[in-house]
Protein backbone atom coordinates (compact mmCIF):
# COMPACT_ATOMS: atom_id res chain seq x y z
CA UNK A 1 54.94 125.11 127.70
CA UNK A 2 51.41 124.58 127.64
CA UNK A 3 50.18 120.58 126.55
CA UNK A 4 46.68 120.03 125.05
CA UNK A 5 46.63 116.59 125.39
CA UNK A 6 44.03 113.72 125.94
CA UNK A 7 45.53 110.40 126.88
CA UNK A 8 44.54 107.21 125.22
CA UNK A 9 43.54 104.73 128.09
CA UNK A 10 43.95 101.46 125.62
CA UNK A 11 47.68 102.49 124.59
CA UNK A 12 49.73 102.65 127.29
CA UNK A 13 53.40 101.82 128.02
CA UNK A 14 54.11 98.36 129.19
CA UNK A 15 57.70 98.54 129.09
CA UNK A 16 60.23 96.71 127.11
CA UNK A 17 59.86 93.52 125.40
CA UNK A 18 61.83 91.86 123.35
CA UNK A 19 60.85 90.44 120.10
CA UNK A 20 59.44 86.76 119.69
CA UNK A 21 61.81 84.10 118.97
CA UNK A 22 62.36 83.55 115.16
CA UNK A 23 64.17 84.25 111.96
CA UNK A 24 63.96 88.36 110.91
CA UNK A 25 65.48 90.52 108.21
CA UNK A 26 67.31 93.16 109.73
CA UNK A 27 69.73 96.27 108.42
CA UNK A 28 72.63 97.08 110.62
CA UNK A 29 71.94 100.46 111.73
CA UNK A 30 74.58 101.41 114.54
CA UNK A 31 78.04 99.47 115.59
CA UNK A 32 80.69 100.49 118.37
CA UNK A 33 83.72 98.71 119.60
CA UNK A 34 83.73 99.09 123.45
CA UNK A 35 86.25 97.41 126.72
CA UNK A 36 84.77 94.15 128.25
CA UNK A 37 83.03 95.05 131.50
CA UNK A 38 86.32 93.48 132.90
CA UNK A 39 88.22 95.89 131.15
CA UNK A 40 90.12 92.97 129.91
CA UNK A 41 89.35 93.14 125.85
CA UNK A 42 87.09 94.62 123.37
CA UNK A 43 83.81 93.88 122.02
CA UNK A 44 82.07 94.83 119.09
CA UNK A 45 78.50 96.11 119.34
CA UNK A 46 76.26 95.99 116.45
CA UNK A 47 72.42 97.13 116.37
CA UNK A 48 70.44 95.46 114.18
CA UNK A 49 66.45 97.32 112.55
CA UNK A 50 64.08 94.92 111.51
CA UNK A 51 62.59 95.16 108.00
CA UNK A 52 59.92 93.93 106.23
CA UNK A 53 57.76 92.68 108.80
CA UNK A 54 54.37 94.19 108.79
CA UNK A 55 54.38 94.15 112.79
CA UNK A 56 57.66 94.11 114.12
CA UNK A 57 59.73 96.88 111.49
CA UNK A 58 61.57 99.34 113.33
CA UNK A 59 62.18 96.99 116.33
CA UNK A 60 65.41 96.62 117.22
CA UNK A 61 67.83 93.58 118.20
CA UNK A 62 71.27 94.04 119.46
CA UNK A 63 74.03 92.27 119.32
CA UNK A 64 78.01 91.36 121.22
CA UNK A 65 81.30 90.17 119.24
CA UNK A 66 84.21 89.39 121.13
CA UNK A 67 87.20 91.28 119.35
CA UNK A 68 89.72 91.08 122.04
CA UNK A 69 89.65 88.43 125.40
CA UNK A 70 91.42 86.38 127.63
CA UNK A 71 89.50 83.82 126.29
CA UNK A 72 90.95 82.13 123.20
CA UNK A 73 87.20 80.46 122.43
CA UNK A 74 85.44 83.65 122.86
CA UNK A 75 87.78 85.41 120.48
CA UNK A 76 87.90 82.37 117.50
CA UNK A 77 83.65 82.84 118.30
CA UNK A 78 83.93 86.30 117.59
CA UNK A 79 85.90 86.28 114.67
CA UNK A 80 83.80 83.65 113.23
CA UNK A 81 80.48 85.68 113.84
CA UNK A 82 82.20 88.97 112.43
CA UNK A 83 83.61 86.56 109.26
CA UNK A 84 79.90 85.42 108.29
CA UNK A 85 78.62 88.84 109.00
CA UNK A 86 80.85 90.43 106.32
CA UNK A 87 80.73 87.66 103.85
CA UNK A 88 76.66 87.52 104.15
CA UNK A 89 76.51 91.48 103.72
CA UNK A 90 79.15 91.25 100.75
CA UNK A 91 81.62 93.03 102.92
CA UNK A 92 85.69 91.86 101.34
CA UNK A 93 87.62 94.41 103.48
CA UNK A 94 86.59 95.62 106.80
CA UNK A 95 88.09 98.79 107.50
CA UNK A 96 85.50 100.38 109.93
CA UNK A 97 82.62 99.24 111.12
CA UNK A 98 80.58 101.99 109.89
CA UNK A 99 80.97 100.26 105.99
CA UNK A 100 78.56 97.52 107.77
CA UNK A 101 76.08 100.54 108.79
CA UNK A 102 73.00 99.76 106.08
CA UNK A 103 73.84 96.58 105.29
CA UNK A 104 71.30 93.63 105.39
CA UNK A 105 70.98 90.12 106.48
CA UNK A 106 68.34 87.79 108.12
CA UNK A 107 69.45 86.39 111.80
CA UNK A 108 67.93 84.19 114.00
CA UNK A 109 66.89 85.40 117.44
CA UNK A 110 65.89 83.79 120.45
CA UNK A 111 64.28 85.04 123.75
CA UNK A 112 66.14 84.67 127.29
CA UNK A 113 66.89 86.53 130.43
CA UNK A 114 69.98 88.80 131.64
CA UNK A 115 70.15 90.16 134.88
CA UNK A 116 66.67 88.62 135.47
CA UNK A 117 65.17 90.97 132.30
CA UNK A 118 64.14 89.15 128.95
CA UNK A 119 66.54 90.28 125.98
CA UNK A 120 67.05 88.75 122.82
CA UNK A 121 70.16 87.03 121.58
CA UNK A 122 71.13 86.17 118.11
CA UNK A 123 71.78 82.69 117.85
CA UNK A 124 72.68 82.22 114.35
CA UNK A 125 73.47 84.56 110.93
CA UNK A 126 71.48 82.65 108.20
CA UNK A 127 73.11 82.01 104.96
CA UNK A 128 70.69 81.07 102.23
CA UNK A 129 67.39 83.34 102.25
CA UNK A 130 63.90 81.54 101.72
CA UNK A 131 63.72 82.27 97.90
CA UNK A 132 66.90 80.14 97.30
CA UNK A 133 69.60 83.46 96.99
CA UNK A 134 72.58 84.25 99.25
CA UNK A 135 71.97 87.10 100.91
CA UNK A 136 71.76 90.67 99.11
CA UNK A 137 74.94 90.75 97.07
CA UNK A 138 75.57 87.13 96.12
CA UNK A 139 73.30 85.11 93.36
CA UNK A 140 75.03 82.23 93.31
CA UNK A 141 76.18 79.94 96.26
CA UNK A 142 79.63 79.63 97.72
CA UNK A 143 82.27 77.84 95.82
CA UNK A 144 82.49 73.98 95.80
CA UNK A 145 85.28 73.15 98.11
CA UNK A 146 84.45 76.23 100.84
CA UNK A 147 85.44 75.71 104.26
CA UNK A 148 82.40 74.27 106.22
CA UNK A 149 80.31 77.28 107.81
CA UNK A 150 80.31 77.74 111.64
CA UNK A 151 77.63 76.08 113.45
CA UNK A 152 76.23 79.24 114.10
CA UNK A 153 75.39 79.43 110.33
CA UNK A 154 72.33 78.01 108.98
């Protein structure tokens, strides 16, 4: 296959980078429920797209629930962060996790390192969005007298 080509000497690759720190709207846009690298339980993977963000949309963030560990912490952690998830994206009844494929929320990142490579990891799912509504299927806030929100939760 012949390639008429001319490269472009001020855009070239400079590998991966993950995105700055900060809050971003994302859509869930892949999830998968794989075994621990110790083989030991389950974790959910979810794949967040950013949108609305006139320089970052399309980039994406990914994210690791615990479903299934040793570790009683790690699993009360998980099922927290998979609790707000739903109840931010107006999810009642999670049967797969493809019903969360296309749903939207706004989570805040942060930058660090894994295996000595930056990543990003999502430090928090945030509850109330900047014009004063809670998240894309509720108008109202929570009920008085609902349990206090993980400290994960904005």
């Amino acid at each position: 296959m012949q390639l008429n080509y001319t490269p472009d000497p001020n855009d070239q690759y400079v590998g991966f980078q993950p995105v700055p720190a900060g809050e971003y709207r994302v859509q869930i846009t892949d999830t998968a429920i794989k075994d621990t690298k110790s083989g030991l339980g389950k974790v959910l993977n979810l794949t967040y797209e950013i949108v609305g963000d006139p320089d970052l949309s399309g980039r994406k963030v990914f994210d690791t629930i615990n479903l299934d560990n040793p570790s009683v912490d790690a699993v009360r952690i998980g099922k927290q962060k998979l609790n707000t998830i739903c109840v931010l994206t107006g999810v009642k009844k999670l049967r797969d996790t493809a019903e969360l494929h296309g749903k939207v929320l706004t989570i805040q990142v942060s930058v660090g390192e894994y295996n000595g490579k930056p990543n990003n990891r999502v430090d928090k799912y945030i509850a109330k969005e900047s014009d004063g509504t809670f998240g894309d299927d509720e108008e109202t806030p929570p009920p008085a007298g609902e349990k206090k929100k993980p400290s994960f939760v904005k």
